[in-house]
Protein backbone atom coordinates (compact mmCIF):
# COMPACT_ATOMS: atom_id res chain seq x y z
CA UNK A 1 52.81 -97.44 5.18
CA UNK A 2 51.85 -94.04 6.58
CA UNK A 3 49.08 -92.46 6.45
CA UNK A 4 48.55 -88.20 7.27
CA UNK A 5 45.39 -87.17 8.81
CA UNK A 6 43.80 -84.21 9.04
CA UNK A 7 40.22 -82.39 9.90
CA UNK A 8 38.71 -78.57 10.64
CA UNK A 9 41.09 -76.65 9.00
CA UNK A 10 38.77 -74.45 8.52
CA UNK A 11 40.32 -71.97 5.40
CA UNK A 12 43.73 -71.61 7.83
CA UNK A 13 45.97 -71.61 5.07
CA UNK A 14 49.03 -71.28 7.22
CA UNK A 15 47.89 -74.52 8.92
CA UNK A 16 47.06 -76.28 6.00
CA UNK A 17 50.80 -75.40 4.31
CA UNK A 18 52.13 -76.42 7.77
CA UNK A 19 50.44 -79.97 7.61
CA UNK A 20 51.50 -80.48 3.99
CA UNK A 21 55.23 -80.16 4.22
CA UNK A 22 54.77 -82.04 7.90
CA UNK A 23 53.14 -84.81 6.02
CA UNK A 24 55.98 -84.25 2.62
CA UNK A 25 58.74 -84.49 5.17
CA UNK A 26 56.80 -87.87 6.22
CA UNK A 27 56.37 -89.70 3.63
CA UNK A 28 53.35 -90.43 4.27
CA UNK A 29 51.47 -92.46 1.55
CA UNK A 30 47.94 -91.17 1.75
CA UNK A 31 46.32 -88.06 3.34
CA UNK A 32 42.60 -87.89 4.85
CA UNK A 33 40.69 -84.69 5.70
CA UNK A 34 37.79 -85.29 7.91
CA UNK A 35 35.75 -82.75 6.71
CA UNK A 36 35.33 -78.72 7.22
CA UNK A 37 38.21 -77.48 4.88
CA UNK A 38 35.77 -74.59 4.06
CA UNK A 39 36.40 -72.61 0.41
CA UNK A 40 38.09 -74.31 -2.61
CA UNK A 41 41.09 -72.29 -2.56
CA UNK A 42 42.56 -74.53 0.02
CA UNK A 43 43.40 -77.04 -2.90
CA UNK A 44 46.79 -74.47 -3.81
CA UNK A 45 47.95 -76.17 -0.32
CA UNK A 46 46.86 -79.74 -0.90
CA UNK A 47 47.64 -80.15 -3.98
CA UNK A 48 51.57 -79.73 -2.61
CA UNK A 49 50.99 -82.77 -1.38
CA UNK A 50 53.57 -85.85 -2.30
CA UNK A 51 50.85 -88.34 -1.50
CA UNK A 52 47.49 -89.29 -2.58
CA UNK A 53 44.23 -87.45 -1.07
CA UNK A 54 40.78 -88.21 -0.05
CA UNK A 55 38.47 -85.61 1.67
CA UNK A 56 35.02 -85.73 2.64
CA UNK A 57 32.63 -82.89 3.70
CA UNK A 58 32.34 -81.18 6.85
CA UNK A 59 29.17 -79.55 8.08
CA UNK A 60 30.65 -75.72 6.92
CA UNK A 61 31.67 -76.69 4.05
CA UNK A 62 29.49 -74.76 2.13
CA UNK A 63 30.53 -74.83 -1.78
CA UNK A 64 30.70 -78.10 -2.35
CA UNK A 65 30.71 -77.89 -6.18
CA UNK A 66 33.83 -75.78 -6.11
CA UNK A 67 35.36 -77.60 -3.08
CA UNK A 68 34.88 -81.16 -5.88
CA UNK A 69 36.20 -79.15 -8.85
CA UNK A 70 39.15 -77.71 -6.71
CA UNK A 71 40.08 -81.46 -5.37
CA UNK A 72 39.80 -83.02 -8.53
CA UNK A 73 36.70 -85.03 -7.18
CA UNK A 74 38.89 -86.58 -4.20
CA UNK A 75 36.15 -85.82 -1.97
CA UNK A 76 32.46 -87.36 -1.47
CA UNK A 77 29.58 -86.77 1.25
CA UNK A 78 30.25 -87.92 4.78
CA UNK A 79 30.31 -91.07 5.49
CA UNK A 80 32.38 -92.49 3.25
CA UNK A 81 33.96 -96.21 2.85
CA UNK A 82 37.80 -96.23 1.69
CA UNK A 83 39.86 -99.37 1.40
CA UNK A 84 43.79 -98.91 1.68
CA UNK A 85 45.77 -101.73 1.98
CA UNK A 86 42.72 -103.95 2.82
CA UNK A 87 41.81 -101.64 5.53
CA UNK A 88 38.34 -100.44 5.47
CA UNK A 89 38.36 -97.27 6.70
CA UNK A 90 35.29 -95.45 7.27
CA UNK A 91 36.03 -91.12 6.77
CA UNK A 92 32.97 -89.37 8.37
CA UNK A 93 32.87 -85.23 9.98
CA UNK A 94 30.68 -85.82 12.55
CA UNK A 95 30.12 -89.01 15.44
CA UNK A 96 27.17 -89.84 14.70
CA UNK A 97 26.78 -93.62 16.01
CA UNK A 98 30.47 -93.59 16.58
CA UNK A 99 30.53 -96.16 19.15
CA UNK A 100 28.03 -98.77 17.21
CA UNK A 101 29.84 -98.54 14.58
CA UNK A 102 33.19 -99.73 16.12
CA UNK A 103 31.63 -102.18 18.03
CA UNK A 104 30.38 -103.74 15.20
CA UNK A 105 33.61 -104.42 13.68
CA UNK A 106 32.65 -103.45 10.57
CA UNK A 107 35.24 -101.18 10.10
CA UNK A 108 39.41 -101.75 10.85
CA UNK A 109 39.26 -97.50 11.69
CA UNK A 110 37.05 -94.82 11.94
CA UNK A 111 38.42 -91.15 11.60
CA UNK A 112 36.40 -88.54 12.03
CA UNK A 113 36.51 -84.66 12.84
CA UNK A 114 33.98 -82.20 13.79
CA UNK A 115 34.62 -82.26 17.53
CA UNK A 116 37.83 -80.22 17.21
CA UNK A 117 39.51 -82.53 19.98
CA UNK A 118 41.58 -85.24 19.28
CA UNK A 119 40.39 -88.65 20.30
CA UNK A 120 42.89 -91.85 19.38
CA UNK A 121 41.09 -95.42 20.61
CA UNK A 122 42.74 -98.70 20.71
CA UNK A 123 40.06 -101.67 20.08
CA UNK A 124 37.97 -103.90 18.07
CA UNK A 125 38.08 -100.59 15.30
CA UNK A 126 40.36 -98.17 15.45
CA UNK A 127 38.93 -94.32 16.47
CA UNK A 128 41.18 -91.52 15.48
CA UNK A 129 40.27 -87.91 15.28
CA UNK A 130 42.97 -85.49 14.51
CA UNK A 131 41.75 -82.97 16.57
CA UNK A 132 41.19 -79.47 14.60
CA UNK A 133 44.16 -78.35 12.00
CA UNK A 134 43.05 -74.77 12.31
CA UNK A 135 43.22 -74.03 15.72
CA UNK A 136 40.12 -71.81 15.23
CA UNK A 137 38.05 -73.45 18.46
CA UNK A 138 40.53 -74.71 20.76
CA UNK A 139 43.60 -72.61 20.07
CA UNK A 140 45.56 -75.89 19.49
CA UNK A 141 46.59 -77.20 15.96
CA UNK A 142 46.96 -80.34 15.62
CA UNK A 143 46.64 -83.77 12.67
CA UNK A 144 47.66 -87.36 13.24
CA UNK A 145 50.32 -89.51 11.76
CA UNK A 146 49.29 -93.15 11.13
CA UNK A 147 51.42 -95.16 10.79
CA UNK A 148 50.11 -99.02 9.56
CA UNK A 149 52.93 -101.28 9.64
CA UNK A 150 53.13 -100.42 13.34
CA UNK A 151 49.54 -100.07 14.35
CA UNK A 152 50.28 -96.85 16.03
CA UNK A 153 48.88 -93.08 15.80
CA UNK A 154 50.42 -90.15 16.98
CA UNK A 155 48.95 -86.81 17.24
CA UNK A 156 51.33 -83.87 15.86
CA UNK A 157 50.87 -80.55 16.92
CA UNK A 158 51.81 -77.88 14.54
């Protein structure tokens, strides 16, 4: 099992179509965006997608009612609780209590965005930010493969 993650895309549609045929050419099961995808019309990208989708809300993301309607409701306010394959994942944008919340072990992984830097943790919960898909802040694009059956995340830039 495989899952695609991404966060901060930030409306950079040549990004986002990048990350979609990475994560097509994958196989990847499932695909999470942590949050700042921006304006609805980044949906014609997603919804290229081979795999399911869950999103949640960044901190720019600013028309949330079209952003819903766009994604066919496959995204909800930050923080949000998904299962997958009996792993609770928690999806949140930004770090708030990051570190309390792993240590309590509450969680099998946390992803989160926001921070535009990746950030992959081995532990007690699993930490994994993509880094930023857009390449907007840092000048680096990057998203993460997950991959389940071998406990191990890599971060792909692209």
């Amino acid at each position: 099992m495989k899952i695609g993650i991404l966060s901060d895309s930030h409306d950079n549609m040549a990004a986002l179509i990048k990350a979609v045929g990475f994560f097509n050419d994958a196989g990847v099961d499932l695909v999470i965006h942590a949050g700042d995808l921006i304006s609805p019309f980044t949906a014609v990208a997603l919804k290229k997608l081979h795999s399911d989708f869950i999103a949640i809300y960044g901190n720019n993301d600013g028309e949330k009612a079209g952003l819903y309607q766009a994604l066919n409701g496959n995204i909800h306010r930050s923080p949000h609780l998904h299962t997958f394959h009996n792993k609770k994942i928690m999806i949140m944008h930004e770090p708030d209590h990051l570190d309390i919340l792993a240590d309590s072990g509450a969680y099998d992984t946390i992803i989160y965005g926001h921070t535009h830097v990746a950030d992959i943790r081995y532990g007690k919960t699993l930490i994994i930010n993509p880094g930023e898909c857009g390449g907007w802040v840092t000048g680096k694009r990057s998203i993460a493969l997950w991959n389940l059956d071998e406990h191990k995340v890599d971060t792909i830039p692209i």
